[in-house]
Protein backbone atom coordinates (compact mmCIF):
# COMPACT_ATOMS: atom_id res chain seq x y z
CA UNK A 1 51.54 -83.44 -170.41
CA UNK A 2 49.28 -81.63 -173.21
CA UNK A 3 46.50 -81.14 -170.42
CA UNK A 4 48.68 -79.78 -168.02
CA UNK A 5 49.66 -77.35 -171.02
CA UNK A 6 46.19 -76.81 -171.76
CA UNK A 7 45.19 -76.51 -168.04
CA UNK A 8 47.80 -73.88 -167.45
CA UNK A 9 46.75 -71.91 -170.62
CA UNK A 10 43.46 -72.10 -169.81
CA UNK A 11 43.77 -71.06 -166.27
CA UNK A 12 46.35 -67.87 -167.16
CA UNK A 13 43.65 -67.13 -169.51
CA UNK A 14 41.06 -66.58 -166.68
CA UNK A 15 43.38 -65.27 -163.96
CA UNK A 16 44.58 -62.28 -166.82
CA UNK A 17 40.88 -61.86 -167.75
CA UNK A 18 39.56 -61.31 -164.01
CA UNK A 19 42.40 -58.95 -164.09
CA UNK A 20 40.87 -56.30 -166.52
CA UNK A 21 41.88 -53.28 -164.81
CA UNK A 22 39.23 -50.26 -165.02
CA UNK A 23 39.83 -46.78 -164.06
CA UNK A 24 37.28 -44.55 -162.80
CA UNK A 25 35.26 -44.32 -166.00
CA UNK A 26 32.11 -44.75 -164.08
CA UNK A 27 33.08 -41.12 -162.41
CA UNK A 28 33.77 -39.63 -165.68
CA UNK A 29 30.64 -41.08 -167.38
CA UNK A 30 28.31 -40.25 -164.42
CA UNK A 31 25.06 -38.49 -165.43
CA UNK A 32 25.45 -39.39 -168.95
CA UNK A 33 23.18 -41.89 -170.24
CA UNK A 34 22.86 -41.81 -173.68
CA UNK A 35 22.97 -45.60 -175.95
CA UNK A 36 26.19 -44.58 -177.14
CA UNK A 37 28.18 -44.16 -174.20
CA UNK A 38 26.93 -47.40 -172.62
CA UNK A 39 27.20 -49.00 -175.45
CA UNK A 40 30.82 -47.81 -175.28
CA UNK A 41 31.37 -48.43 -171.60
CA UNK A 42 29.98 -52.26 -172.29
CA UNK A 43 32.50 -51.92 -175.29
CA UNK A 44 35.52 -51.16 -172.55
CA UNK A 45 34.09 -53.75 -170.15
CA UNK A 46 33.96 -56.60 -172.65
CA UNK A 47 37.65 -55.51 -173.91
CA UNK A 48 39.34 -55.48 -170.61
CA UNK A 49 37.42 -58.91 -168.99
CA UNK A 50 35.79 -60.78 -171.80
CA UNK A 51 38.08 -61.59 -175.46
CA UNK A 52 40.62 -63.38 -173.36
CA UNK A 53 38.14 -66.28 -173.61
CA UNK A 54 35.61 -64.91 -175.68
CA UNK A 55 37.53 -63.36 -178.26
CA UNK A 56 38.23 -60.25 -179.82
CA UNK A 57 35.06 -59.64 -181.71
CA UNK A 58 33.07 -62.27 -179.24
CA UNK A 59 33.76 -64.88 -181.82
CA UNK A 60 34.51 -67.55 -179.33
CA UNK A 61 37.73 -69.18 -178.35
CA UNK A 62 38.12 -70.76 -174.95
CA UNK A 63 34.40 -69.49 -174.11
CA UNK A 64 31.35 -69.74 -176.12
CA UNK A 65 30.61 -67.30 -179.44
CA UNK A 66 28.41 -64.37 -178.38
CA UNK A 67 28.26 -62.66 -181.21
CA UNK A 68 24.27 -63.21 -181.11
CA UNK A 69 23.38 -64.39 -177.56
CA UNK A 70 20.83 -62.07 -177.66
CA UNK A 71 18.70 -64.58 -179.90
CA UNK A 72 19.36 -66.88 -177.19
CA UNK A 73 19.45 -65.44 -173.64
CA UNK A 74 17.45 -62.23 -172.65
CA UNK A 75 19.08 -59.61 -170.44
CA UNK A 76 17.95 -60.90 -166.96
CA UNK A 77 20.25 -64.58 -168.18
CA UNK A 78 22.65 -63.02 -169.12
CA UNK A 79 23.50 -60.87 -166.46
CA UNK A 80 23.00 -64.15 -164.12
CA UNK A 81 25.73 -66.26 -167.06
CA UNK A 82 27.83 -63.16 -166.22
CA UNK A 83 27.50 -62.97 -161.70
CA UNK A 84 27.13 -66.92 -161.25
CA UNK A 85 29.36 -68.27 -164.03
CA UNK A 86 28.19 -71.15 -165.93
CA UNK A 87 29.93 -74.20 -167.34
CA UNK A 88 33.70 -73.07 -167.31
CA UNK A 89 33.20 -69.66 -167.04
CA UNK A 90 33.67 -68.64 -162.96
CA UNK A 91 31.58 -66.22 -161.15
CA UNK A 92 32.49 -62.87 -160.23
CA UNK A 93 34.18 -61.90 -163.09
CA UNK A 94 32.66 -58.41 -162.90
CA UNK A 95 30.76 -56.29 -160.34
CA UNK A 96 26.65 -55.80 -160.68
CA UNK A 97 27.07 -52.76 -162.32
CA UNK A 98 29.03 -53.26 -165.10
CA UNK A 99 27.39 -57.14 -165.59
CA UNK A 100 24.10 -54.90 -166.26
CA UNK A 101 25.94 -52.89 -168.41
CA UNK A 102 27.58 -55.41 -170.26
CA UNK A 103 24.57 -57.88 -170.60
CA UNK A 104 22.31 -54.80 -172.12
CA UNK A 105 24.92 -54.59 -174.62
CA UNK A 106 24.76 -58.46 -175.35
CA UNK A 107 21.32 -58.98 -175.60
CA UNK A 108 21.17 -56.49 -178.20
CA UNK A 109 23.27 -58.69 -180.04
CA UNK A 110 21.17 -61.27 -182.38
């Protein structure tokens, strides 16, 4: 019974994190390209797909802490983590554009 429970947490937890809505920020941002607004965009990105496993400040929780996966990934494994998936984490949780975004943004973190 507890890993049914735990299955059916765990899988609500991915299905509402693949669901991380986004507007047309991309639109609104295009042409700037300044560290601060991607940084911020990665910010949104992370917020909507990634602390449902991840947690709020990256801390960990279902997934892995990231709060320095720069030290151990570089940007090009990242992004790849982030399209393929790797251990429980699924593929395809976000597009190529924002996985570039968002794994700039992580491998910055160390």
């Amino acid at each position: 019974m507890k890993s049914k429970l735990a299955a059916l947490v765990f899988g609500t937890s991915l299905v509402l994190a693949a669901c991380g809505g986004g507007g047309d920020d991309a639109q609104e941002n295009a042409g700037e390209s300044t560290g601060g607004t991607e940084s911020a965009e990665a910010e949104q990105i992370v917020q909507q797909n990634c602390i449902s496993c991840h947690g709020q400040n990256l801390e960990g929780g279902a997934g892995p802490d990231l709060t320095a996966v720069g030290g151990k990934y570089d940007q090009d494994k990242i992004k790849n983590i982030i399209i393929n998936g790797q251990g429980s984490m699924p593929k395809g949780l976000l597009d190529d554009a924002d996985a570039e975004v968002v794994a700039a943004w992580l491998a910055e973190k160390k």
